[in-house]
C-alpha atoms as a PDB file:
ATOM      1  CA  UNK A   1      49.045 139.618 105.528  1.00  0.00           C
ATOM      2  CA  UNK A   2      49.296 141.183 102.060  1.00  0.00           C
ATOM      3  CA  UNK A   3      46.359 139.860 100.850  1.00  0.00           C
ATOM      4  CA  UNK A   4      43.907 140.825 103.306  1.00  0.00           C
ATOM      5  CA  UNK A   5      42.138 144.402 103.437  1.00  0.00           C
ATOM      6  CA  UNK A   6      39.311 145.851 104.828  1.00  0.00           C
ATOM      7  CA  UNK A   7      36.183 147.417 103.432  1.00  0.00           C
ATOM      8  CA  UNK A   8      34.485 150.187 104.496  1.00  0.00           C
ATOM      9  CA  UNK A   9      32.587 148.171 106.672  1.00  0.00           C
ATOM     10  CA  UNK A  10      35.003 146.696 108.495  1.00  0.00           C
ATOM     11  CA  UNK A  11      34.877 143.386 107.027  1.00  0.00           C
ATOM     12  CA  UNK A  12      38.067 141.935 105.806  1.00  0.00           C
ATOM     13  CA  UNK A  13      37.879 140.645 102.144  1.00  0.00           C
ATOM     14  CA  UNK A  14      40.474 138.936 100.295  1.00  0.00           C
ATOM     15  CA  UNK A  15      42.294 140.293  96.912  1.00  0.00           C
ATOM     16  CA  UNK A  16      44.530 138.451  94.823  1.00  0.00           C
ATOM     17  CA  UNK A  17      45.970 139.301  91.306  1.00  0.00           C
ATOM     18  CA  UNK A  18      45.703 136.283  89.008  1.00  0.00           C
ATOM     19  CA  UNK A  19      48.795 136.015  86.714  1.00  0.00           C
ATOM     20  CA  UNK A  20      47.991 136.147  82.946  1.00  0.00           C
ATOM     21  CA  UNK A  21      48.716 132.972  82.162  1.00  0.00           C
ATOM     22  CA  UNK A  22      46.212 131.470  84.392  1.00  0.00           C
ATOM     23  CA  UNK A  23      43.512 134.142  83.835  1.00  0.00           C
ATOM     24  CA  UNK A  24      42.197 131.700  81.175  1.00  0.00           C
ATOM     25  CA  UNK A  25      40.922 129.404  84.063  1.00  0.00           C
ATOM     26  CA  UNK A  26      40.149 131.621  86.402  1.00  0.00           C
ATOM     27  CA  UNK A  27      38.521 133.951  83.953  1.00  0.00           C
ATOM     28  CA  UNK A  28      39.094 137.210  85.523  1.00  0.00           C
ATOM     29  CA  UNK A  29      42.156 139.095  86.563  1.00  0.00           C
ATOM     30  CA  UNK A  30      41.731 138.954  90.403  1.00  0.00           C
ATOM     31  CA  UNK A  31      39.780 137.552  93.124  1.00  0.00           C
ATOM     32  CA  UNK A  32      37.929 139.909  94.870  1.00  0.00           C
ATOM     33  CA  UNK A  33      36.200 137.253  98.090  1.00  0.00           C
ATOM     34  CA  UNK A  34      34.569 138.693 100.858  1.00  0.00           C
ATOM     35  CA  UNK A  35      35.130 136.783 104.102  1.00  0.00           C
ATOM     36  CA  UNK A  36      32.173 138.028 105.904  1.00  0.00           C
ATOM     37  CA  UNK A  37      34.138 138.765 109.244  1.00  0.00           C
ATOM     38  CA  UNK A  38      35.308 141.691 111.059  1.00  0.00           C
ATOM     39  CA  UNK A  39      37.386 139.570 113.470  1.00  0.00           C
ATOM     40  CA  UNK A  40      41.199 139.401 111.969  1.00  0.00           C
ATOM     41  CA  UNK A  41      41.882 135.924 113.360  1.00  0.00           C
ATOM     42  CA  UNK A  42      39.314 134.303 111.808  1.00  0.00           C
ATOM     43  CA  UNK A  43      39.827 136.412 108.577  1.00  0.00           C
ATOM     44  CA  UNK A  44      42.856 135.117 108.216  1.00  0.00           C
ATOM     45  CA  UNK A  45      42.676 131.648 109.246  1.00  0.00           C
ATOM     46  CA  UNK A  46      39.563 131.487 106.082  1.00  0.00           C
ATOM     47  CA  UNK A  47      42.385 133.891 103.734  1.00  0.00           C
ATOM     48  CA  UNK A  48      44.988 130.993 104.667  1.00  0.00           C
ATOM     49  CA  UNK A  49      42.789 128.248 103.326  1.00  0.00           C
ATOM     50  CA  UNK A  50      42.269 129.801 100.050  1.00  0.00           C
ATOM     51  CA  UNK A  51      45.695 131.039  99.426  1.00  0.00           C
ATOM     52  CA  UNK A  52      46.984 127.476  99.849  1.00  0.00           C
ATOM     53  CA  UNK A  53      44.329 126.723  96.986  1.00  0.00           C
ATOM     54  CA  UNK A  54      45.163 129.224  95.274  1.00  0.00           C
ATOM     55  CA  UNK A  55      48.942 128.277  95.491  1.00  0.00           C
ATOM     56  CA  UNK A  56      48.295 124.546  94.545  1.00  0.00           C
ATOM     57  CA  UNK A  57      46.740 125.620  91.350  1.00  0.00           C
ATOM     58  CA  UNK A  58      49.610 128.064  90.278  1.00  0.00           C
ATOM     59  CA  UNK A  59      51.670 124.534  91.283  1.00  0.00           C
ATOM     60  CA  UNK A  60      49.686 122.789  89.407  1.00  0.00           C
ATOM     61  CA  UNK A  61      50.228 124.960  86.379  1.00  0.00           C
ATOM     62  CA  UNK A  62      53.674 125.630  86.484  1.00  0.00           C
ATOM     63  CA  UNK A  63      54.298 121.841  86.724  1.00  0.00           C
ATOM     64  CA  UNK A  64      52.306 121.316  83.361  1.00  0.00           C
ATOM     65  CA  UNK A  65      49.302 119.368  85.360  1.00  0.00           C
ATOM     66  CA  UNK A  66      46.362 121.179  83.332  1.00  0.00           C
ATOM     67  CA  UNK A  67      46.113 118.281  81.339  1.00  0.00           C
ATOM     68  CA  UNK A  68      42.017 117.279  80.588  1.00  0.00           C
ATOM     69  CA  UNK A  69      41.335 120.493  82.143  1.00  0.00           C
ATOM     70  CA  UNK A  70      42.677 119.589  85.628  1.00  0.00           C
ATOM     71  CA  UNK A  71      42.758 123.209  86.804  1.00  0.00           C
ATOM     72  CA  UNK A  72      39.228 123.785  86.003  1.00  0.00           C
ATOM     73  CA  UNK A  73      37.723 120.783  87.482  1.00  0.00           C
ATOM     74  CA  UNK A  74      39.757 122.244  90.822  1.00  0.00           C
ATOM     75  CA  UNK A  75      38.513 125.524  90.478  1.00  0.00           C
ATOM     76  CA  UNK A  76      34.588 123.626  90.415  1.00  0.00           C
ATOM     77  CA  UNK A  77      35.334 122.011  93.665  1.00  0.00           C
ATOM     78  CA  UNK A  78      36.822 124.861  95.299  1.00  0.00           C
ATOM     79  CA  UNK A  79      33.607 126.911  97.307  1.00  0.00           C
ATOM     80  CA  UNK A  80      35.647 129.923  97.281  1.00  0.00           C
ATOM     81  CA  UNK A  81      35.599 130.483  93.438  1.00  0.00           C
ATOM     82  CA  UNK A  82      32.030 130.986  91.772  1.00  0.00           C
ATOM     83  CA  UNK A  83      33.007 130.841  87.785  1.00  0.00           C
END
């Protein structure tokens, strides 16, 4: 898995670019999330479950739902994100 890398530590952590178009919502240019695990199964069962977040709000952009601030109210709910 791309996304996935480990720190010094050994921990696995999580690292996503953000495009530029949605770096508005997000406001940054990556997520940087720590999954607090050293164990690569469970990493990446917790970096599957954001990424399909993560993947439903680029959907949910490209298909013009940001309407009344959609996106951000998703972002809010999401305990992943801290914004």
């Amino acid at each position: 898995m791309k996304y996935l890398t480990k720190t010094s530590n050994d921990y696995y952590k999580l690292r996503i670019r953000i495009p530029k178009a949605l770096q508005v919502h997000f406001r940054r240019n990556e997520i940087n999330k720590s999954l607090n695990t050293t164990n690569f199964a469970f990493a990446k069962k917790q970096a599957l479950s954001i990424l399909n977040d993560y993947q439903k709000i680029c959907l949910m952009y490209q298909l013009k739902l940001n309407d009344e601030n959609y996106i951000e109210r998703f972002l809010n709910k999401s305990s992943w994100i801290k914004l």
